[in-house]
N, C-alpha and C. Protein backbone atom coordinates (compact mmCIF):
# COMPACT_ATOMS: atom_id res chain seq x y z
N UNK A 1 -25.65 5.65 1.37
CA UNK A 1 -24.42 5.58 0.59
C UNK A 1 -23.53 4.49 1.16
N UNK A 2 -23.38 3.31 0.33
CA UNK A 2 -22.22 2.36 0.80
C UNK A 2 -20.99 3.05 0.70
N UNK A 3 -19.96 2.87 1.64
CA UNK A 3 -18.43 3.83 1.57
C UNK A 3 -17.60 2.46 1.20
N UNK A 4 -16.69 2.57 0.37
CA UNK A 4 -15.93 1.43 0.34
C UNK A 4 -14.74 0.70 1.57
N UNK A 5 -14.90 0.02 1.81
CA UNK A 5 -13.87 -0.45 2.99
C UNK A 5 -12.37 -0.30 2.60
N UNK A 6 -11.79 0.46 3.35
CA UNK A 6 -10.25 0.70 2.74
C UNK A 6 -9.57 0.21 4.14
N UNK A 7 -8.31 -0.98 3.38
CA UNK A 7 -7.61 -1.19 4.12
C UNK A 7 -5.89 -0.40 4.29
N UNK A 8 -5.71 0.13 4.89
CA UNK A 8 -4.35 0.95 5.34
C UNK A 8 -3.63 -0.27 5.55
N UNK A 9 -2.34 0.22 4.68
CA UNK A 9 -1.26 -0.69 5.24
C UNK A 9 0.15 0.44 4.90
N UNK A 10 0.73 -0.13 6.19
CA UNK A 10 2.25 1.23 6.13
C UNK A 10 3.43 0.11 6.54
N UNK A 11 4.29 1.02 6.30
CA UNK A 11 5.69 -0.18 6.54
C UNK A 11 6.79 0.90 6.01
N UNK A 12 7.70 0.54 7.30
CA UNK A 12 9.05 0.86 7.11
C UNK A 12 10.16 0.08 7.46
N UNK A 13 11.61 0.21 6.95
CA UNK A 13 12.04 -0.65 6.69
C UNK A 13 12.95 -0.99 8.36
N UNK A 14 13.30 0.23 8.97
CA UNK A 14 13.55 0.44 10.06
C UNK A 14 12.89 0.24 11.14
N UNK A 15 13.56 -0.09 12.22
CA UNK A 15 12.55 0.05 13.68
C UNK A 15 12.45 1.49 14.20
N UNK A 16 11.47 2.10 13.22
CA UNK A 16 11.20 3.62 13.74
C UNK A 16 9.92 3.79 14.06
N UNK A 17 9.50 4.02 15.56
CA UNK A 17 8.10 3.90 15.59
C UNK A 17 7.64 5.33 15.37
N UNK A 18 7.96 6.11 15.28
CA UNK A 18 7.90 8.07 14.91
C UNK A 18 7.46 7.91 13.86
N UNK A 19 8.52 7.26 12.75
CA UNK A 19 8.08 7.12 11.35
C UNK A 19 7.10 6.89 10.83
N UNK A 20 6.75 5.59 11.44
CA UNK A 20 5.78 3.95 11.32
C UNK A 20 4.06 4.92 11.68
N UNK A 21 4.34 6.11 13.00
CA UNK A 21 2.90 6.44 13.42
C UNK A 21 2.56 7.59 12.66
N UNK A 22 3.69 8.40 12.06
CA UNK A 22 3.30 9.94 11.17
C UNK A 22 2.75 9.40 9.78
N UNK A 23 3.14 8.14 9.08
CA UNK A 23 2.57 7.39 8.08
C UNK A 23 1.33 7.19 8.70
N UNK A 24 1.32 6.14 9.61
CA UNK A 24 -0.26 5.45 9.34
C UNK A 24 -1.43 7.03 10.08
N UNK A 25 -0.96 7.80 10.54
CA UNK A 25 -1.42 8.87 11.10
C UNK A 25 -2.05 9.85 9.38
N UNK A 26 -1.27 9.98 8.68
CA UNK A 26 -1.45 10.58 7.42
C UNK A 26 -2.12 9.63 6.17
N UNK A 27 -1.86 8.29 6.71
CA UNK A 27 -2.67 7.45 5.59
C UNK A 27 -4.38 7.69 6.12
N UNK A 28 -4.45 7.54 7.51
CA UNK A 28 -5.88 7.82 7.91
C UNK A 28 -6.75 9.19 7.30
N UNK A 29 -5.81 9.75 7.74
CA UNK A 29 -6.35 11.18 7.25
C UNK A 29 -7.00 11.21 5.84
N UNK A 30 -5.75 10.41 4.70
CA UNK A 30 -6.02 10.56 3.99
C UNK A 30 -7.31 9.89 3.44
N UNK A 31 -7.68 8.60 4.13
CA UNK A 31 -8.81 7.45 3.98
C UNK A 31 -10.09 8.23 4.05
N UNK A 32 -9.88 9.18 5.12
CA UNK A 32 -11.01 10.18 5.25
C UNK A 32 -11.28 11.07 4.75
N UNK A 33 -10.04 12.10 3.92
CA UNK A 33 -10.47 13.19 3.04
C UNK A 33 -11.27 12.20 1.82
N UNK A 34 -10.90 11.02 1.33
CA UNK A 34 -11.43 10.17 0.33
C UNK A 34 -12.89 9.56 0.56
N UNK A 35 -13.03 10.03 2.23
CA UNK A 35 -14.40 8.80 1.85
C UNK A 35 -14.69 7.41 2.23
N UNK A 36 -13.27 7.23 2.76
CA UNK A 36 -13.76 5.91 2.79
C UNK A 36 -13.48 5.42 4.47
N UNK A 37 -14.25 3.98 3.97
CA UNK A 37 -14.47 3.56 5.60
C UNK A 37 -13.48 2.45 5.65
N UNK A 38 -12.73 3.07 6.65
CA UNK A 38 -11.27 2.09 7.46
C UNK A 38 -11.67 0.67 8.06
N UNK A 39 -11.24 -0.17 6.97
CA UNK A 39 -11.52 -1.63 7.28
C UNK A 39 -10.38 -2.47 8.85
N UNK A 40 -9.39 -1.62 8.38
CA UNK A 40 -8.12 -1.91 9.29
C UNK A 40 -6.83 -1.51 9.05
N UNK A 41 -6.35 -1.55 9.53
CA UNK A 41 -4.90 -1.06 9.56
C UNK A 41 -3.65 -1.89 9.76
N UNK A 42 -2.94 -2.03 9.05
CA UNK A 42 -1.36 -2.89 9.22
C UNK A 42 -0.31 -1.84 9.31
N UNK A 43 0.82 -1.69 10.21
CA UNK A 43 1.85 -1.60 10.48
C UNK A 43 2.73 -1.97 10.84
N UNK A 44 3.80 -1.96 9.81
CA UNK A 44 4.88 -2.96 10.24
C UNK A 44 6.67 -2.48 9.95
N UNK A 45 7.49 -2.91 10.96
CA UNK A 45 8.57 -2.46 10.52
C UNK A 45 9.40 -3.78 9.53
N UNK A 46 9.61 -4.04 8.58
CA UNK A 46 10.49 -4.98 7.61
C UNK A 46 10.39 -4.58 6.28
N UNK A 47 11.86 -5.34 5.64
CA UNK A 47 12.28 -5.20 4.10
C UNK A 47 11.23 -5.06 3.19
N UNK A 48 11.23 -4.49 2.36
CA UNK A 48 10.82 -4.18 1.21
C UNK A 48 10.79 -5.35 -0.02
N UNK A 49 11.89 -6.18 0.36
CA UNK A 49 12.63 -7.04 -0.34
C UNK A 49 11.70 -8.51 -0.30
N UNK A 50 11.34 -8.17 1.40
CA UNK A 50 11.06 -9.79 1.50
C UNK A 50 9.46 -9.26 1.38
N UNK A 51 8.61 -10.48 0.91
CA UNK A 51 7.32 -10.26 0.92
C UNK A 51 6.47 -11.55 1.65
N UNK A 52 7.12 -12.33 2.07
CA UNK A 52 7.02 -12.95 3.49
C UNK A 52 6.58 -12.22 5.06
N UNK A 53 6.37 -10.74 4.91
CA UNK A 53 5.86 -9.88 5.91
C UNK A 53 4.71 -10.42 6.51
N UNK A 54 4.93 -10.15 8.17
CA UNK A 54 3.63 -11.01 8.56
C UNK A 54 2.66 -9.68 8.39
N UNK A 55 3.10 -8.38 8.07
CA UNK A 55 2.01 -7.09 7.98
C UNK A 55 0.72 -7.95 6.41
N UNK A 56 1.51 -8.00 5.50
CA UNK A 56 1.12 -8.49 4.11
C UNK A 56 0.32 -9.75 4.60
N UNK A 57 0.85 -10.59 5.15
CA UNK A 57 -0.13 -12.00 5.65
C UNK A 57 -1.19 -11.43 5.98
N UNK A 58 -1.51 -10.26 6.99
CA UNK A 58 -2.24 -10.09 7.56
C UNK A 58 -3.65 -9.16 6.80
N UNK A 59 -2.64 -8.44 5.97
CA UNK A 59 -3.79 -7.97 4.69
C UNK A 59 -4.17 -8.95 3.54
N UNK A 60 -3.20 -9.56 3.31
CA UNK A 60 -3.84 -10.95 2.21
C UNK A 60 -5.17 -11.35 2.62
N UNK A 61 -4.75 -11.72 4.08
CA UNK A 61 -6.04 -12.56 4.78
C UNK A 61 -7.40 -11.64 4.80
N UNK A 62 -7.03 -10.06 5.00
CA UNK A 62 -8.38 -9.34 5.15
C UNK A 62 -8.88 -9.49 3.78
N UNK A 63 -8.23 -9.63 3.14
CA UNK A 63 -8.37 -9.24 1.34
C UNK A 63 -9.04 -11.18 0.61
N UNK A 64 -8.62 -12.17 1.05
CA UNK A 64 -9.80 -13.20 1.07
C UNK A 64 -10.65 -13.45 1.80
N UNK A 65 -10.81 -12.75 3.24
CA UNK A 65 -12.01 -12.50 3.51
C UNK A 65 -13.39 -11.44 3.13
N UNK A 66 -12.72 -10.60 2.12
CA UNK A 66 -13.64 -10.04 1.49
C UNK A 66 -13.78 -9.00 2.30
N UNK A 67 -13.14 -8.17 3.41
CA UNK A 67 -13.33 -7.13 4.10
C UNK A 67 -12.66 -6.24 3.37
N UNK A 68 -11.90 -5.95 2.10
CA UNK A 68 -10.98 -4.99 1.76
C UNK A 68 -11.73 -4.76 -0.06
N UNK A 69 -12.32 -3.21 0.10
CA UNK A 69 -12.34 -2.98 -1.45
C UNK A 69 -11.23 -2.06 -2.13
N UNK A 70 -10.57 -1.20 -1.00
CA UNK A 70 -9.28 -0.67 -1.59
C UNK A 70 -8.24 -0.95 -0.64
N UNK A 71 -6.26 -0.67 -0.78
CA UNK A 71 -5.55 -1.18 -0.38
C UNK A 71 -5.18 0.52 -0.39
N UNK A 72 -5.07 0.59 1.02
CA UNK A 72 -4.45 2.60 0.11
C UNK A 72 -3.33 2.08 1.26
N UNK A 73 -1.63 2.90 0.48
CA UNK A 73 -0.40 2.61 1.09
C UNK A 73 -0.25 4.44 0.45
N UNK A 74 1.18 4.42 1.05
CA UNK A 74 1.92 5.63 1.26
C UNK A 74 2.20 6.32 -0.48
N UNK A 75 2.99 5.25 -0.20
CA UNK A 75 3.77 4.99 -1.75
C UNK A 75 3.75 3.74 -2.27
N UNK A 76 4.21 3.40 -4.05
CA UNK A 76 4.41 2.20 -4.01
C UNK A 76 5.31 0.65 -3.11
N UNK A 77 6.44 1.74 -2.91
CA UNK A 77 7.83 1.36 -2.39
C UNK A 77 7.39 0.79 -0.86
N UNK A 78 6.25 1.16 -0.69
CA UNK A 78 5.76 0.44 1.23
C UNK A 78 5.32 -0.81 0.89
N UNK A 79 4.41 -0.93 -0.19
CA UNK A 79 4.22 -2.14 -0.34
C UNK A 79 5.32 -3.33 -0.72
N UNK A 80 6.44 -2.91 -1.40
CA UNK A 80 7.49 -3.56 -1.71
C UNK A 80 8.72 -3.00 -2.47
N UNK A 81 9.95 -3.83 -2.65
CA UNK A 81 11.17 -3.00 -3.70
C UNK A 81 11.05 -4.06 -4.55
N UNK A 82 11.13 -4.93 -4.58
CA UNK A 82 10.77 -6.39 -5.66
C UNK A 82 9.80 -6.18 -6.44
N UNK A 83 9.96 -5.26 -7.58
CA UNK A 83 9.38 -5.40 -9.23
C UNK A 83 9.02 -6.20 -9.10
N UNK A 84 9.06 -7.67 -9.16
CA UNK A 84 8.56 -8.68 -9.99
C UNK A 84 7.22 -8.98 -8.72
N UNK A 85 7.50 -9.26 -7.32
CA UNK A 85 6.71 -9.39 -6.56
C UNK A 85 5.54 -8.20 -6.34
N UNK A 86 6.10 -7.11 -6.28
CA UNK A 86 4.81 -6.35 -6.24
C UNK A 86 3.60 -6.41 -7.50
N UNK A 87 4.02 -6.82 -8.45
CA UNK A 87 3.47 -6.97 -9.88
C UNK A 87 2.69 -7.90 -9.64
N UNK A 88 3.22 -9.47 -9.06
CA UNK A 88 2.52 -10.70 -8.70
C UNK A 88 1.27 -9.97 -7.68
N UNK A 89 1.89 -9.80 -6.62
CA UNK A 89 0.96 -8.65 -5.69
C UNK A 89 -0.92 -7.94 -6.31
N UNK A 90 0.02 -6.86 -7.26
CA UNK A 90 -1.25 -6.16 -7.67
C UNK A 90 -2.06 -7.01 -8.63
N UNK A 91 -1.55 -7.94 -9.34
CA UNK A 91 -2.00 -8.97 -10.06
C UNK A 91 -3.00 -9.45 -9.23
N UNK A 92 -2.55 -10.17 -8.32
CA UNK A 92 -3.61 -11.31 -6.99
C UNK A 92 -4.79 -9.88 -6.30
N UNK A 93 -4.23 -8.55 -6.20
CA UNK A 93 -5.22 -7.86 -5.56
C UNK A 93 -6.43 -7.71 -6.60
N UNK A 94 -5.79 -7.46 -8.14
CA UNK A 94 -6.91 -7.35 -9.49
C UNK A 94 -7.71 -8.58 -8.72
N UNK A 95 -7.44 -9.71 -9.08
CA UNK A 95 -8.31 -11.31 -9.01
C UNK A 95 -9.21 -10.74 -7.66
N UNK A 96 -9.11 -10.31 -6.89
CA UNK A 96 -10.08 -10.04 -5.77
C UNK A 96 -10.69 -8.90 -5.68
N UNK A 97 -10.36 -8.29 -6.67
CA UNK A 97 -11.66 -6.84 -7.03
C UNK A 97 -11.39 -5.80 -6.01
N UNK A 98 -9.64 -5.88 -5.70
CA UNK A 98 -9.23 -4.95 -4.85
C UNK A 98 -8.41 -3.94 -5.67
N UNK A 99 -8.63 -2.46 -5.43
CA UNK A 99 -7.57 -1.14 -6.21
C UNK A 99 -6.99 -0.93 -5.10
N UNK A 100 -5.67 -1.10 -5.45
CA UNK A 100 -4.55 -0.29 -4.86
C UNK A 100 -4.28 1.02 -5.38
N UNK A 101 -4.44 1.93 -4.11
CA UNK A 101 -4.74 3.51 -3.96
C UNK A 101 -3.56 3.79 -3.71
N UNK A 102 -2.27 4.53 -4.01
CA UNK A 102 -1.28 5.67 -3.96
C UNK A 102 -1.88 7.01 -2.94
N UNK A 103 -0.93 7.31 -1.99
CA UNK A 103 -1.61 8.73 -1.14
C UNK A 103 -1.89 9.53 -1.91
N UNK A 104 -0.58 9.88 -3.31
CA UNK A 104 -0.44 10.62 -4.09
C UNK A 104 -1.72 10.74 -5.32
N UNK A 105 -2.37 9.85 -4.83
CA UNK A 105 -3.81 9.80 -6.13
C UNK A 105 -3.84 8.41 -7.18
N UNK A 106 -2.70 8.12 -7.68
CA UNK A 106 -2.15 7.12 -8.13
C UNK A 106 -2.76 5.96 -8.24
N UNK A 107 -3.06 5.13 -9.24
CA UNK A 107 -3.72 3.60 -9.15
C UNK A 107 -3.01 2.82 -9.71
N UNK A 108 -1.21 2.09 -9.43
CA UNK A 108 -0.77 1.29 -10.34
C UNK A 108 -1.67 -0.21 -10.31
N UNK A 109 -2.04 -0.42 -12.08
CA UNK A 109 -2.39 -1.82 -11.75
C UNK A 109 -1.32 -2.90 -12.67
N UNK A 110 -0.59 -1.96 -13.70
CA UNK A 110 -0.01 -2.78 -14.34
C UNK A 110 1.57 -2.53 -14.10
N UNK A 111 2.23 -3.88 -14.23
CA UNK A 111 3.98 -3.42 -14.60
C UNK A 111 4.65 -2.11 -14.96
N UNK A 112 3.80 -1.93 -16.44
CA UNK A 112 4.33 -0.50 -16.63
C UNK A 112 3.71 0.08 -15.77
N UNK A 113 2.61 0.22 -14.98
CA UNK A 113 2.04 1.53 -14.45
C UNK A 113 3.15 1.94 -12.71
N UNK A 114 3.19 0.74 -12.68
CA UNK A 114 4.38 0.37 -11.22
C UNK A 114 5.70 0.72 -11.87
N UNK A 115 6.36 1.21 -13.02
CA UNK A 115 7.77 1.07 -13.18
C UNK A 115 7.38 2.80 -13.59
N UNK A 116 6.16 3.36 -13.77
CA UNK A 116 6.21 4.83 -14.78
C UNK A 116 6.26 5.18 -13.01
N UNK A 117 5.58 5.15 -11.97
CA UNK A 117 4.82 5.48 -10.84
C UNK A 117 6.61 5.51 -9.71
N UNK A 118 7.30 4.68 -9.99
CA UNK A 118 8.46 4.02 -9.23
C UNK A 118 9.74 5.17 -9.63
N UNK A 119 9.76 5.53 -11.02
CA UNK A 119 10.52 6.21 -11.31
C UNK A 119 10.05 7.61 -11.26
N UNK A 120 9.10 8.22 -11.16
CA UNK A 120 8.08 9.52 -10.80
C UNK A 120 8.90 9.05 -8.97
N UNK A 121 8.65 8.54 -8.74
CA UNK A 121 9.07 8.42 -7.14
C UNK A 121 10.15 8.80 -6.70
N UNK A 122 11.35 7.98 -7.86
CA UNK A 122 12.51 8.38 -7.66
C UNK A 122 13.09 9.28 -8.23
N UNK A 123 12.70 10.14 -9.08
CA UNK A 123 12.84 11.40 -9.50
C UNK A 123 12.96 12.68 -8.10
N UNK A 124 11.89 12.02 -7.51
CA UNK A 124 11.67 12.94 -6.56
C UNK A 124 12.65 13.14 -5.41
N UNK A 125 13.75 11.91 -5.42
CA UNK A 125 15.50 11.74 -4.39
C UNK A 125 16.19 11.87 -4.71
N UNK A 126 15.93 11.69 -6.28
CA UNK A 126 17.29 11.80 -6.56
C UNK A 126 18.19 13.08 -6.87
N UNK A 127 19.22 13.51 -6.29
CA UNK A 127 19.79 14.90 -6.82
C UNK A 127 20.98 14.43 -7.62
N UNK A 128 21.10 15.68 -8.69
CA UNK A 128 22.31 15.46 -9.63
C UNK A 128 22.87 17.23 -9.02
């Protein structure tokens, strides 16, 4: 049985290393209830905003070297807060025959699927 290579990537926006290790600690887990075989791991503390992250450089690069068949993150919101960039994002991961995996089960590949997935997210903070 080939297992697909899944690359973990976590990120917070803070310098919290508690945070930063109970994520990538629970993304593993989760790589493994799924099956799949851990290509590598990125963790990083920076914005959401900027997508200049050297964590993201560092998965781009696994992801044209052809070591990455899935991208599994927390939530959408780890990978980025920039709509328009995360869209560019899952766009460039499509072109390389990479799925971005949600912990939650989740596969956004399109705009709408990132804006239905984003607001399901924030449903979940927000109190009235």
């Amino acid at each position: 049985m080939n297992r697909k290579g899944a690359w973990i990537y976590c990120r917070t926006a803070y310098p919290d290393a508690v945070s930063l290790e109970v994520q990538e600690r629970y993304m593993i887990d989760y790589a493994s209830a799924q099956g799949f075989s851990i290509a590598g791991v990125t963790s990083e503390h920076g914005s959401g905003l900027d997508f200049s992250r050297n964590g993201i450089k560092a998965v781009s690069r696994a992801v044209e070297e052809g070591k990455v068949d899935v991208l599994l993150i927390k939530d959408l919101l780890r990978l980025g807060r920039d709509l328009e960039d995360v869209d560019v994002y899952l766009h460039w991961l499509q072109k390389h025959n990479v799925t971005l995996i949600c912990a939650d089960g989740t596969i956004p590949q399109t705009y709408t699927d990132m804006l239905r997935h984003l607001i399901a997210e924030l449903g979940h903070t927000l109190t009235i």
